[in-house]
PDB file of N, CA and C in Angstrom:
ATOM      1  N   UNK A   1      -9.373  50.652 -56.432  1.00  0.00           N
ATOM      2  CA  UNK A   1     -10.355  51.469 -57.104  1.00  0.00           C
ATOM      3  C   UNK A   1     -10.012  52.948 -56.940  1.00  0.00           C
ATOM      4  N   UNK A   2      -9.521  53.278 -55.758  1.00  0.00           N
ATOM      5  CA  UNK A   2      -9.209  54.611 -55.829  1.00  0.00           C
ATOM      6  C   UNK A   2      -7.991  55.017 -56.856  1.00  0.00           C
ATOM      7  N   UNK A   3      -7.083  54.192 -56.890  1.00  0.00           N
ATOM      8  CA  UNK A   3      -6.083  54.725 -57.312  1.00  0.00           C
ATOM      9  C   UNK A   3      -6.572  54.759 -59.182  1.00  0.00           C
ATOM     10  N   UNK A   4      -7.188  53.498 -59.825  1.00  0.00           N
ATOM     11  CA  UNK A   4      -8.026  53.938 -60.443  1.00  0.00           C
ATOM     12  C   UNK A   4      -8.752  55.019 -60.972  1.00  0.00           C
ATOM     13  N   UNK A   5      -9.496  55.864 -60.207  1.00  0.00           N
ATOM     14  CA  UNK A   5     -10.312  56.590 -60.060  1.00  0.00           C
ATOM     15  C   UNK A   5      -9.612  57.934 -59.628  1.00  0.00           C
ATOM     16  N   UNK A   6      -8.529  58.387 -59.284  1.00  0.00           N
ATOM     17  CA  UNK A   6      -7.533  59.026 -59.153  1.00  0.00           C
ATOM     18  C   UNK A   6      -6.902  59.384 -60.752  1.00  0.00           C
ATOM     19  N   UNK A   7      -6.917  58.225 -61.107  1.00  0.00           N
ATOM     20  CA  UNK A   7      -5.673  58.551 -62.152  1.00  0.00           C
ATOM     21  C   UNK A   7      -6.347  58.476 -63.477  1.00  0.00           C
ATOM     22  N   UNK A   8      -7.356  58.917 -63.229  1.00  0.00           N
ATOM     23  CA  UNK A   8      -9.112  58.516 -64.316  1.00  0.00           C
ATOM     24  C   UNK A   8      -9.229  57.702 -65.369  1.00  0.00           C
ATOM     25  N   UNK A   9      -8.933  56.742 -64.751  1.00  0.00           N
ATOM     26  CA  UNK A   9      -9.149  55.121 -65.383  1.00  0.00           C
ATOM     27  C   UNK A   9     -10.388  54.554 -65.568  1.00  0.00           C
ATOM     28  N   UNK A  10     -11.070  55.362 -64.071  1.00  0.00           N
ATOM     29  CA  UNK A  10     -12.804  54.761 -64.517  1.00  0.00           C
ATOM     30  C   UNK A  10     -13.194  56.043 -63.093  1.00  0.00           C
ATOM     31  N   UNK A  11     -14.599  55.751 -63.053  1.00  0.00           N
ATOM     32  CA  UNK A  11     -15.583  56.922 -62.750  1.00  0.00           C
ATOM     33  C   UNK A  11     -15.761  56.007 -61.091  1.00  0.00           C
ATOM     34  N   UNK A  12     -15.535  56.574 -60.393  1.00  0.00           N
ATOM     35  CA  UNK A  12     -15.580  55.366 -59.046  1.00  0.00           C
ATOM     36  C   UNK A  12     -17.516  55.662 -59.028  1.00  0.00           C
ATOM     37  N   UNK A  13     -18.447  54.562 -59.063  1.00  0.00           N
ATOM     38  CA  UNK A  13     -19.637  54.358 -57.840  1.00  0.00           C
ATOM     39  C   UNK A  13     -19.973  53.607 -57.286  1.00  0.00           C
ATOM     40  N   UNK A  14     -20.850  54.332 -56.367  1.00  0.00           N
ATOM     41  CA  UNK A  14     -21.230  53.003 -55.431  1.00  0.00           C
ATOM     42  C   UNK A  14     -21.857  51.551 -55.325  1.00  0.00           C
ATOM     43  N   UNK A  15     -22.728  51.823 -56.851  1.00  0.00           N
ATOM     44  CA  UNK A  15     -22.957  50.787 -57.314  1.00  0.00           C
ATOM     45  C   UNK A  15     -22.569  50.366 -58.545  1.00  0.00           C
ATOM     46  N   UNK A  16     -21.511  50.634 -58.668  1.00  0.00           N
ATOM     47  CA  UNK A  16     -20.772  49.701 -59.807  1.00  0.00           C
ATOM     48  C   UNK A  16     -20.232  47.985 -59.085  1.00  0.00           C
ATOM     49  N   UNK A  17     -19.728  47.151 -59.868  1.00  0.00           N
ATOM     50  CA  UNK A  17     -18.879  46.072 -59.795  1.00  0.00           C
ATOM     51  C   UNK A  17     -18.038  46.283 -59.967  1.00  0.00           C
ATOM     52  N   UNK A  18     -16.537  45.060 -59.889  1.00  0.00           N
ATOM     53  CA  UNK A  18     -15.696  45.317 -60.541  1.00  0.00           C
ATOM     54  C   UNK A  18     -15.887  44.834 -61.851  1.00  0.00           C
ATOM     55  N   UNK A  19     -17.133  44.033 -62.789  1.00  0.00           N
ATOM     56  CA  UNK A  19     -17.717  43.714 -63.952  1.00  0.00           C
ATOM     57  C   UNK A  19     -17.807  45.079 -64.837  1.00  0.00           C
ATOM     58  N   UNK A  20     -18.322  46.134 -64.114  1.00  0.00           N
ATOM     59  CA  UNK A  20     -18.790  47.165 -64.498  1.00  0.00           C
ATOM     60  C   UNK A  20     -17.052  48.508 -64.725  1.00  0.00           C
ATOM     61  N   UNK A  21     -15.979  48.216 -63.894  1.00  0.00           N
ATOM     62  CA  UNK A  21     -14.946  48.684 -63.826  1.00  0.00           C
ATOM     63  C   UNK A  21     -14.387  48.261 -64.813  1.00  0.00           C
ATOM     64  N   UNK A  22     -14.247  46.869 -65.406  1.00  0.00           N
ATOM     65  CA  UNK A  22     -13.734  46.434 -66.632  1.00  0.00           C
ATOM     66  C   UNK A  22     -13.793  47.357 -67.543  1.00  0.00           C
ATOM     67  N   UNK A  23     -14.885  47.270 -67.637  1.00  0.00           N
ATOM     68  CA  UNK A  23     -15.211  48.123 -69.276  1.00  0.00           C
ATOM     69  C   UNK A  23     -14.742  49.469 -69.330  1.00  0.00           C
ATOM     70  N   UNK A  24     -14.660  49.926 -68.181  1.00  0.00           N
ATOM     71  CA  UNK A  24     -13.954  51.523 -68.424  1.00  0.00           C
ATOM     72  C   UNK A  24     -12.799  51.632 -68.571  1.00  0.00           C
ATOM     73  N   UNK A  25     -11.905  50.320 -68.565  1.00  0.00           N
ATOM     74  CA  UNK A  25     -10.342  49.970 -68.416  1.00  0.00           C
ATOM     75  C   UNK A  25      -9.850  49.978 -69.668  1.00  0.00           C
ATOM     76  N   UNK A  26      -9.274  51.345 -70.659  1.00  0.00           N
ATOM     77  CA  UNK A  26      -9.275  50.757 -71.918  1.00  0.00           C
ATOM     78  C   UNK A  26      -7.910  50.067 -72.034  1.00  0.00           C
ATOM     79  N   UNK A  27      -6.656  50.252 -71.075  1.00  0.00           N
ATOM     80  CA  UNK A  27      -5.451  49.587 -71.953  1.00  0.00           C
ATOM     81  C   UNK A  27      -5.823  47.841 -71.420  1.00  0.00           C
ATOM     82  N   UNK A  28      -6.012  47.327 -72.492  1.00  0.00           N
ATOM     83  CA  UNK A  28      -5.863  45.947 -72.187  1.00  0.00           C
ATOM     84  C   UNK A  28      -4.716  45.417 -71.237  1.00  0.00           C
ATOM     85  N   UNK A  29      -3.536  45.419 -70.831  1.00  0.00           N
ATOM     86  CA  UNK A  29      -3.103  45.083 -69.823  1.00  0.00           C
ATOM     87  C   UNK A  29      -3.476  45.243 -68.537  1.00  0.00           C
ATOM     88  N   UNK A  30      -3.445  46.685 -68.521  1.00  0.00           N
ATOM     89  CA  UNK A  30      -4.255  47.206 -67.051  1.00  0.00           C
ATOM     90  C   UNK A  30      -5.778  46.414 -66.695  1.00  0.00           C
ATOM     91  N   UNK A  31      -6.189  46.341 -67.846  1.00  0.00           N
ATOM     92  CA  UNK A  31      -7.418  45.748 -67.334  1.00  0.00           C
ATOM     93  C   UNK A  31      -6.992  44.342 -67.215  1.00  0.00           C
ATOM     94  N   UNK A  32      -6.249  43.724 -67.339  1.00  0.00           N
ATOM     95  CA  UNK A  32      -5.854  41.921 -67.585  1.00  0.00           C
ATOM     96  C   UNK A  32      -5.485  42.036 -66.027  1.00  0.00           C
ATOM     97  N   UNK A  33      -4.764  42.911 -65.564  1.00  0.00           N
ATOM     98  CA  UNK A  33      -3.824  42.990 -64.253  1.00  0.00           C
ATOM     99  C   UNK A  33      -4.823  43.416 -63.339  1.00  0.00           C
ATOM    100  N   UNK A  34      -6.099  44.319 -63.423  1.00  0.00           N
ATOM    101  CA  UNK A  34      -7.267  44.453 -62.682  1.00  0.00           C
ATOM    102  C   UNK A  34      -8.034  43.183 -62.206  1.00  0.00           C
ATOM    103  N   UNK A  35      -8.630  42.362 -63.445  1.00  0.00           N
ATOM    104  CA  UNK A  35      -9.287  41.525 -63.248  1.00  0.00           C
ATOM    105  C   UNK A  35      -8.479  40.187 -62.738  1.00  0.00           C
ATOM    106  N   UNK A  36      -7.058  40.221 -62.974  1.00  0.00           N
ATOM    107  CA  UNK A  36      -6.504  39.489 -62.176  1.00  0.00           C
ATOM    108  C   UNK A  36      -6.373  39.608 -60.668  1.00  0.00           C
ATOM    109  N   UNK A  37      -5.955  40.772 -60.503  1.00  0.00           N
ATOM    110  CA  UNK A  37      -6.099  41.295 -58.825  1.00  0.00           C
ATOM    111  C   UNK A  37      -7.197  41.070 -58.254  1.00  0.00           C
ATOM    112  N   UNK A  38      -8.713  41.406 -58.798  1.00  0.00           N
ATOM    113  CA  UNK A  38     -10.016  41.354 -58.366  1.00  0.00           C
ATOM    114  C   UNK A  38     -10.370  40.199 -58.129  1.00  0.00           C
ATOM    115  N   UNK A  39      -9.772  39.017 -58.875  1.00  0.00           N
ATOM    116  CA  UNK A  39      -9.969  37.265 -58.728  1.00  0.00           C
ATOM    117  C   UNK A  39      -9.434  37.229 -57.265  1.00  0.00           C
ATOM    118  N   UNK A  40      -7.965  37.575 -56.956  1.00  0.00           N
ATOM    119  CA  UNK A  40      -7.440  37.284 -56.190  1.00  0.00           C
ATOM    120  C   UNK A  40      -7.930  37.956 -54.608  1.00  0.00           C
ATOM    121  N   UNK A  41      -8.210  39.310 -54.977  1.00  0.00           N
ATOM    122  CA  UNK A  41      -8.936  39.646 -53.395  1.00  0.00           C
ATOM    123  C   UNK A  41     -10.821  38.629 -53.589  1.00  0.00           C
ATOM    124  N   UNK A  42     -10.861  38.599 -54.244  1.00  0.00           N
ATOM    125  CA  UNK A  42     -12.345  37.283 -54.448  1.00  0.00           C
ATOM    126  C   UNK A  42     -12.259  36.615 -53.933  1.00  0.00           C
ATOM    127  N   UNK A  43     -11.308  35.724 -54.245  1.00  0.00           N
ATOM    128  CA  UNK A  43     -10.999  34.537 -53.892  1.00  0.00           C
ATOM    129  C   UNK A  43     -10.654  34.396 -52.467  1.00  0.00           C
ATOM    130  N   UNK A  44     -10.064  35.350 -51.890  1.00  0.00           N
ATOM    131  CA  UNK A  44      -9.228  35.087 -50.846  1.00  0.00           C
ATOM    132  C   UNK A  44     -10.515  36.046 -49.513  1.00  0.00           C
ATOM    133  N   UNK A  45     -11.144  36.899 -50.043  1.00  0.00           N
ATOM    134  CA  UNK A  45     -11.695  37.962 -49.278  1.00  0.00           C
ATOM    135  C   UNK A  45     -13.037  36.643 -48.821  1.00  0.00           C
ATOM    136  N   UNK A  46     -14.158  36.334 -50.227  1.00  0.00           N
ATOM    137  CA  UNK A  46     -14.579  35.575 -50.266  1.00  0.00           C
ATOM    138  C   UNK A  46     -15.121  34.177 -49.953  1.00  0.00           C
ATOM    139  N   UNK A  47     -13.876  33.994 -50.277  1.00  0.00           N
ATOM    140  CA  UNK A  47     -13.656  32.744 -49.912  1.00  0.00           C
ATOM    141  C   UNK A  47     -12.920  31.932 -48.962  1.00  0.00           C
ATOM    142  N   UNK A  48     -12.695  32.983 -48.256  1.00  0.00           N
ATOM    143  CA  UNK A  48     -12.223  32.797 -46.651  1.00  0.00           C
ATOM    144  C   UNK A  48     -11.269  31.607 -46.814  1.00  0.00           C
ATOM    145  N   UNK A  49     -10.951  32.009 -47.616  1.00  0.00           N
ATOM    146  CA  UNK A  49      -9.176  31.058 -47.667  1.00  0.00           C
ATOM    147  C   UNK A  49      -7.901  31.119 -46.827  1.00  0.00           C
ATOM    148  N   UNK A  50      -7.529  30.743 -46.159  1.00  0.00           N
ATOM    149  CA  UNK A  50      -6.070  31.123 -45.356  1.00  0.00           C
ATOM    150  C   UNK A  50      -4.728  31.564 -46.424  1.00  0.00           C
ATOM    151  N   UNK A  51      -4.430  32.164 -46.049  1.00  0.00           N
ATOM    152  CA  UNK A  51      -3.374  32.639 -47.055  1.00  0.00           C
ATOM    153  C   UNK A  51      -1.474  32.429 -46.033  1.00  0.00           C
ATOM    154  N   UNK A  52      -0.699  31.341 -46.577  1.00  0.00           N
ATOM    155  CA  UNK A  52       0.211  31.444 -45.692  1.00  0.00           C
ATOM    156  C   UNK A  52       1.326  32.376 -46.149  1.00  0.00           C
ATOM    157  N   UNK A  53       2.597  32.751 -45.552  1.00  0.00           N
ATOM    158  CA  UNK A  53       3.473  33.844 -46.020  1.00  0.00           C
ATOM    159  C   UNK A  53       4.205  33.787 -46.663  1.00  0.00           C
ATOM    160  N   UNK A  54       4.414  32.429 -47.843  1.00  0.00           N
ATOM    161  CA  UNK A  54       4.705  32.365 -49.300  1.00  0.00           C
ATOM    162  C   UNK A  54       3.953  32.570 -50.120  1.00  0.00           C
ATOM    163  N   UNK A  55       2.845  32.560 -49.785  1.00  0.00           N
ATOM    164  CA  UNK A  55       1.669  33.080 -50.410  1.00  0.00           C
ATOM    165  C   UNK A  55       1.451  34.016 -50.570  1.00  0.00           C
ATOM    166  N   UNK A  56       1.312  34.971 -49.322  1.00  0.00           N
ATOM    167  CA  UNK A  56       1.245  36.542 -49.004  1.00  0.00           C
ATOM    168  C   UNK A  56       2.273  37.059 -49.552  1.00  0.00           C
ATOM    169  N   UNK A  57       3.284  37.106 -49.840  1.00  0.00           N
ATOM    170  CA  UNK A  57       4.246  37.500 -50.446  1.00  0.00           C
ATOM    171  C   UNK A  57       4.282  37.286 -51.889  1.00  0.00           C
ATOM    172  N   UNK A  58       3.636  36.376 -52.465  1.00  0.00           N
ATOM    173  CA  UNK A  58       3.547  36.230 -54.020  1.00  0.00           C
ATOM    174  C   UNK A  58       2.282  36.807 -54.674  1.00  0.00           C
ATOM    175  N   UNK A  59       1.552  36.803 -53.485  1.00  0.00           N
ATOM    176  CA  UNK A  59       0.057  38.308 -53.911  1.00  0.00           C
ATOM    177  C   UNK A  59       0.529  39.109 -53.086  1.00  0.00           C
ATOM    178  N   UNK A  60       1.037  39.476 -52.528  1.00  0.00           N
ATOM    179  CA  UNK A  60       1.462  40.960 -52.870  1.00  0.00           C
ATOM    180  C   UNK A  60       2.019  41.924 -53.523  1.00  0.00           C
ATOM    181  N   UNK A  61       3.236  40.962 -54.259  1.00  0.00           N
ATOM    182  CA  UNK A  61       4.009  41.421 -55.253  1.00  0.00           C
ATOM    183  C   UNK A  61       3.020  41.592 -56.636  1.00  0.00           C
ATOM    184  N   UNK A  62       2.459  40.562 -57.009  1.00  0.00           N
ATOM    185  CA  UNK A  62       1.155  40.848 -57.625  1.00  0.00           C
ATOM    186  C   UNK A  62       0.049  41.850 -57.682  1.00  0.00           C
ATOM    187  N   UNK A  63      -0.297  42.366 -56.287  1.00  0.00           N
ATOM    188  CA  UNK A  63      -1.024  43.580 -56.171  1.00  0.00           C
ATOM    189  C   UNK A  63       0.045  44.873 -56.365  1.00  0.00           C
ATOM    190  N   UNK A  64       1.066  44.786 -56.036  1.00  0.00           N
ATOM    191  CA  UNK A  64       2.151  45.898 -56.075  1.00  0.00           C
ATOM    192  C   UNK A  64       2.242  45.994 -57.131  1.00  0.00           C
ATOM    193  N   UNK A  65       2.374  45.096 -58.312  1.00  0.00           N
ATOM    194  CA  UNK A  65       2.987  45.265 -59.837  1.00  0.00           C
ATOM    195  C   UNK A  65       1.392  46.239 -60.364  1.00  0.00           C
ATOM    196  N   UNK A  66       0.005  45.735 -59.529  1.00  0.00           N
ATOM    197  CA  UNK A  66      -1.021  46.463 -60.666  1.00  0.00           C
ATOM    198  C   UNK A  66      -0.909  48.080 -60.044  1.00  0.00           C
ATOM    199  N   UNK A  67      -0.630  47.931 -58.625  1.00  0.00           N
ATOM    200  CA  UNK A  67      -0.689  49.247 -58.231  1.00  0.00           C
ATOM    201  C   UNK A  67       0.334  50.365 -58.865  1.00  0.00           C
ATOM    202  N   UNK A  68       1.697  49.804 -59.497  1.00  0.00           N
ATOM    203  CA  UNK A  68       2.776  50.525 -59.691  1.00  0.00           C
ATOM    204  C   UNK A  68       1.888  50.948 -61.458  1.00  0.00           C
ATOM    205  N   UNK A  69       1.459  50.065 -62.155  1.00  0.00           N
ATOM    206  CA  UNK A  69       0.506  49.972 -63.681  1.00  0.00           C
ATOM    207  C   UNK A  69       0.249  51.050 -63.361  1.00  0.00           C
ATOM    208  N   UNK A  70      -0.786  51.091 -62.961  1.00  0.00           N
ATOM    209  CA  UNK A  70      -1.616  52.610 -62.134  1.00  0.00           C
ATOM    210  C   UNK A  70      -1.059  53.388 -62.465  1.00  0.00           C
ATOM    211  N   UNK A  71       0.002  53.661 -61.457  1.00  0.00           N
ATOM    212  CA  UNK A  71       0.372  54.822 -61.010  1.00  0.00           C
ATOM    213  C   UNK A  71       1.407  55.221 -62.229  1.00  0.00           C
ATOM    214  N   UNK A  72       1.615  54.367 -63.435  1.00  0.00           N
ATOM    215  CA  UNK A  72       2.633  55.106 -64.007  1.00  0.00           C
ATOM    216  C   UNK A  72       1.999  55.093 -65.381  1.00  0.00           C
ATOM    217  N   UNK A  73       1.002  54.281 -65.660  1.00  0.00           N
ATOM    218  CA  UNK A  73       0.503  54.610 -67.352  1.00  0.00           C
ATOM    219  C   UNK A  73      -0.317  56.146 -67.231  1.00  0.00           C
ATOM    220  N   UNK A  74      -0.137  56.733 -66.614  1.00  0.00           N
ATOM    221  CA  UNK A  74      -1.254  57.753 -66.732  1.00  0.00           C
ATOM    222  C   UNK A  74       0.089  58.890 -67.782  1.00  0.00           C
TER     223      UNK A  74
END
């Protein structure tokens, strides 16, 4: 969200969602690669899932690819 909100993709508050972050996301990829990331810390934050280190390594590369989005469509 910060980096987001940095690179003024959306308006960071405190009571937003990430439901509410969608909609401020206009390039459709970025937002496909948001709401994909947001499933995945969900799921895993959430849902108190164990995550082993083929795993961790295949969401991370995943969070790295939305973070690099970010940082370079601006």
């Amino acid at each position: 969200l910060k980096l987001l909100t940095d690179n003024d993709f959306i308006k960071w508050n405190i009571n937003k969602t990430n439901y509410s972050y969608q909609h401020e996301i206009k390039d459709s990829a970025l937002r496909s690669k948001f709401l994909e990331t947001t499933f995945i810390f969900d799921y895993v934050w959430y849902g108190e899932f164990s995550v082993d280190e083929s795993q961790f390594e295949t969401l991370e590369k995943s969070m790295n690819k939305f973070g690099n989005m970010v940082s370079n469509e601006k």
